[in-house]
C-alpha atoms as a PDB file:
ATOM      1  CA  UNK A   1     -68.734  74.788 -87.570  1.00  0.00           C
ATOM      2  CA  UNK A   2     -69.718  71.061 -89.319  1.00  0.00           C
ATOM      3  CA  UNK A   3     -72.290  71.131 -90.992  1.00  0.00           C
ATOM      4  CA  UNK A   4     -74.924  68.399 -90.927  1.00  0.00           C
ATOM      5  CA  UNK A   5     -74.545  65.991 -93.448  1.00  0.00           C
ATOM      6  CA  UNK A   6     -78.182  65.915 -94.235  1.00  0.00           C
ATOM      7  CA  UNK A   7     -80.151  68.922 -94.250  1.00  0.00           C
ATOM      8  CA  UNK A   8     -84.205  67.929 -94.559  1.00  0.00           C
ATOM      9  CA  UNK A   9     -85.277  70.436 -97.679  1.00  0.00           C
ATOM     10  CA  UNK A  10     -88.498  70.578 -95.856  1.00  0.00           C
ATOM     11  CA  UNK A  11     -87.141  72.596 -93.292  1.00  0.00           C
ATOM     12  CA  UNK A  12     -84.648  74.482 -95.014  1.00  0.00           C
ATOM     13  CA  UNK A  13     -87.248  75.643 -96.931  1.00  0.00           C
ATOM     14  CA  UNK A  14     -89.049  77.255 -94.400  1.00  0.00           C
ATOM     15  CA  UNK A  15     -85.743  78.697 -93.264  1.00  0.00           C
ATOM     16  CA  UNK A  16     -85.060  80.370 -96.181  1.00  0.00           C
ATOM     17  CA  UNK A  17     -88.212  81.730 -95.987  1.00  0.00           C
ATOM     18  CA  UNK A  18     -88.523  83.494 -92.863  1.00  0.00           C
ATOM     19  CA  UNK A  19     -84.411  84.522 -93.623  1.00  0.00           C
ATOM     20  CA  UNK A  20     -85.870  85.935 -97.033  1.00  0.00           C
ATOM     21  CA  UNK A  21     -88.781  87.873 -95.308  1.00  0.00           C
ATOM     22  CA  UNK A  22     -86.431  89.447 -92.369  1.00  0.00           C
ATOM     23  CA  UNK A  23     -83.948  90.624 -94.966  1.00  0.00           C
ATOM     24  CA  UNK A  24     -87.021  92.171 -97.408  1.00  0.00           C
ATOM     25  CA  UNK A  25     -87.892  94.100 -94.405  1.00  0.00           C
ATOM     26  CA  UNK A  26     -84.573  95.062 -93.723  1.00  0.00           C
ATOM     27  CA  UNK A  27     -83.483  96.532 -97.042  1.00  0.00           C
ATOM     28  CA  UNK A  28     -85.232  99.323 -96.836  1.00  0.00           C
ATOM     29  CA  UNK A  29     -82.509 101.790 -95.855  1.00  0.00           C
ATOM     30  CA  UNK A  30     -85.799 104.172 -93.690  1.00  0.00           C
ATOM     31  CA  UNK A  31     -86.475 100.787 -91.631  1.00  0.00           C
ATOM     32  CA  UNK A  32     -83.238  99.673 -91.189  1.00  0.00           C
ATOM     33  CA  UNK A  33     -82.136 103.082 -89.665  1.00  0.00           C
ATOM     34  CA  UNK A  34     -84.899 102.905 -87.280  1.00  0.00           C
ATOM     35  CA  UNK A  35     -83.876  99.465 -86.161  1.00  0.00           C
ATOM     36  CA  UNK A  36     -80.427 100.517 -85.789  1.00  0.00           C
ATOM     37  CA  UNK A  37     -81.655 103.447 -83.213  1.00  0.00           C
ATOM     38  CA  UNK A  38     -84.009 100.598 -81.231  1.00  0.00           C
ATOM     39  CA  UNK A  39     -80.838  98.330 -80.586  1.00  0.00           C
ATOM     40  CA  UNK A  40     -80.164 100.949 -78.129  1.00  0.00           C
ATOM     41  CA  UNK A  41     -83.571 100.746 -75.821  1.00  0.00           C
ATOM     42  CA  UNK A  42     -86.999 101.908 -76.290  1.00  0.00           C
ATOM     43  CA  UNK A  43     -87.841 105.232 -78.213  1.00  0.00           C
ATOM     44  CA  UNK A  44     -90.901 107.580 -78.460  1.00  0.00           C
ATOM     45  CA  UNK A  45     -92.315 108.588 -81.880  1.00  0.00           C
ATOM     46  CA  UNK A  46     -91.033 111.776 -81.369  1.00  0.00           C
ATOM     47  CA  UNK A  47     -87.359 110.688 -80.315  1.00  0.00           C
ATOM     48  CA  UNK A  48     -86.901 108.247 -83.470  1.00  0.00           C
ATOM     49  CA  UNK A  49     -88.098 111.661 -85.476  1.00  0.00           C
ATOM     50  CA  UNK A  50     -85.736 113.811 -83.992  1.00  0.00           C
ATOM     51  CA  UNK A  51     -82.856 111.135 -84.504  1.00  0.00           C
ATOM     52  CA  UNK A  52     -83.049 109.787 -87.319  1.00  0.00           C
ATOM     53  CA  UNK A  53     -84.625 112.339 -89.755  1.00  0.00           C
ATOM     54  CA  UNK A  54     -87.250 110.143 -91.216  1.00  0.00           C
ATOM     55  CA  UNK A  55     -90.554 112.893 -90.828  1.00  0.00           C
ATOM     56  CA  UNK A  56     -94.298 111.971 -90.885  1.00  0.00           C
ATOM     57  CA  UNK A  57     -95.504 110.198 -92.822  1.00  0.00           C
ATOM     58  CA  UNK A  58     -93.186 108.058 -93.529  1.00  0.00           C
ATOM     59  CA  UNK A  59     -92.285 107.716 -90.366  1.00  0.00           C
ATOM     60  CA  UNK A  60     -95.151 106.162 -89.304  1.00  0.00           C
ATOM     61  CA  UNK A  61     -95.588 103.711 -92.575  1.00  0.00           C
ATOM     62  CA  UNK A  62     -92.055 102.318 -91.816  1.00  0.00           C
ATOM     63  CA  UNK A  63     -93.114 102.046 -88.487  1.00  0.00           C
ATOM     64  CA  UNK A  64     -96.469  99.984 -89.342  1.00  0.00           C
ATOM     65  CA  UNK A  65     -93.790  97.728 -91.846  1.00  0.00           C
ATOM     66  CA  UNK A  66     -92.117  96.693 -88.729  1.00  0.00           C
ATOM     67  CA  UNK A  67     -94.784  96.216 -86.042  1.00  0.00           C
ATOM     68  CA  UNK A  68     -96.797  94.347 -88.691  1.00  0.00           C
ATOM     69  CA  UNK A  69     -93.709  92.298 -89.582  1.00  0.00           C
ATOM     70  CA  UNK A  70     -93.583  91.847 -85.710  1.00  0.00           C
ATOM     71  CA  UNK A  71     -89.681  93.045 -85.466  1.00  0.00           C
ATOM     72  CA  UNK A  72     -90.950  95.900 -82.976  1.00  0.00           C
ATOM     73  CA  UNK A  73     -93.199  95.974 -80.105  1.00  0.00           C
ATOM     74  CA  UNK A  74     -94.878  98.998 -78.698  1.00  0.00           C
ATOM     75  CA  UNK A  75     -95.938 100.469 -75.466  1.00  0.00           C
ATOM     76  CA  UNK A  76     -98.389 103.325 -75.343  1.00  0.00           C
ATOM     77  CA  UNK A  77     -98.114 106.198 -72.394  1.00  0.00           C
ATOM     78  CA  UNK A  78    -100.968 108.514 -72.804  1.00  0.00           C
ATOM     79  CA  UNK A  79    -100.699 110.026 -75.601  1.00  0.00           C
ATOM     80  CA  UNK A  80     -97.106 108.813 -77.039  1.00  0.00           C
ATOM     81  CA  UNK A  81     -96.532 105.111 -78.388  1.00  0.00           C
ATOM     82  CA  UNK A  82     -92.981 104.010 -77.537  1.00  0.00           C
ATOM     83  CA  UNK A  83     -90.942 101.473 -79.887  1.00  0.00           C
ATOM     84  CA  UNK A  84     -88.563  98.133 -78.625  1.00  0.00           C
ATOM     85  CA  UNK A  85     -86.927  95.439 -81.167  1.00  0.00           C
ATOM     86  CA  UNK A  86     -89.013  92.982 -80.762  1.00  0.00           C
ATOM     87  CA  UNK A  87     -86.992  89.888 -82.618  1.00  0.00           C
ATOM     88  CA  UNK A  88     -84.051  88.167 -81.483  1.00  0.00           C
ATOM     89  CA  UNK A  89     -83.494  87.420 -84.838  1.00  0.00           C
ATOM     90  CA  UNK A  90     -83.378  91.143 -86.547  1.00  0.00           C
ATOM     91  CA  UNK A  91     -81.264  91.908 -83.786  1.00  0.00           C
ATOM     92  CA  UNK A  92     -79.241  89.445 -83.732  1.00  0.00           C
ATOM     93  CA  UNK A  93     -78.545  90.567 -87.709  1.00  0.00           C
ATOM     94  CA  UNK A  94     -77.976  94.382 -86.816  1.00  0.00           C
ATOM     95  CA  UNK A  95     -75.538  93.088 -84.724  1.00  0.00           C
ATOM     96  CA  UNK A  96     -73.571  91.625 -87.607  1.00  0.00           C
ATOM     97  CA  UNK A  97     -74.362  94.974 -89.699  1.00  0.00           C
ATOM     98  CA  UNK A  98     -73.592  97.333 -87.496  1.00  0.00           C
ATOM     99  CA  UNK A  99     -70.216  95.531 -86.903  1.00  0.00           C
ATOM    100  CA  UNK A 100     -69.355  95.087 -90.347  1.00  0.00           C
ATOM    101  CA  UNK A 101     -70.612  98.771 -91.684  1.00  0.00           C
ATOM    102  CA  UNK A 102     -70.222 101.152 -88.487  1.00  0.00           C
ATOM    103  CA  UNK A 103     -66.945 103.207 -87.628  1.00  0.00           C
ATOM    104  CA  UNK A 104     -65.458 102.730 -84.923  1.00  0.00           C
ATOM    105  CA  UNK A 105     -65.586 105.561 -82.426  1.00  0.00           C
END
């Protein structure tokens, strides 16, 4: 891939910025397991609990990270709040982790 030989600083700036801010939310090993679940559909509360470990409350702080980093969406069904990945771009980046760090089955 060539790369452009001008790159306005402006918007590289701004780049690096948002880049900066997904990867701050992403180091923290709680929230990145929880992403790493969602890649694979929508989950309950209770279903992220049981698989990945994480227990109230930091379940639900991690949880408030992402949806107020806007990286999840949710959907509430009576009583239970179900969680989707809600940006191309953090999944498009747990893509690239997961095939990098994750055995092959």
């Amino acid at each position: 891939m060539a790369l452009p030989k001008h790159i306005d600083p402006a918007r590289l700036q701004a780049a690096a910025g948002q880049a900066c801010t997904l990867m701050k939310v992403l180091s923290n090993p709680d929230r990145l397991l929880l992403l790493c679940q969602m890649t694979q559909g929508e989950f309950s509360v209770g279903d992220l609990e049981e698989m990945t470990g994480i227990h109230q409350p930091t379940l639900s702080q991690q949880l408030t990270v992402l949806r107020e980093e806007r990286l999840v969406t949710t959907r509430r069904e009576g009583k239970q709040i179900f969680y989707s990945i809600a940006s191309d771009e953090a999944l498009a980046v747990l893509q690239v982790l997961y095939q990098i760090y994750c055995p092959k089955e």
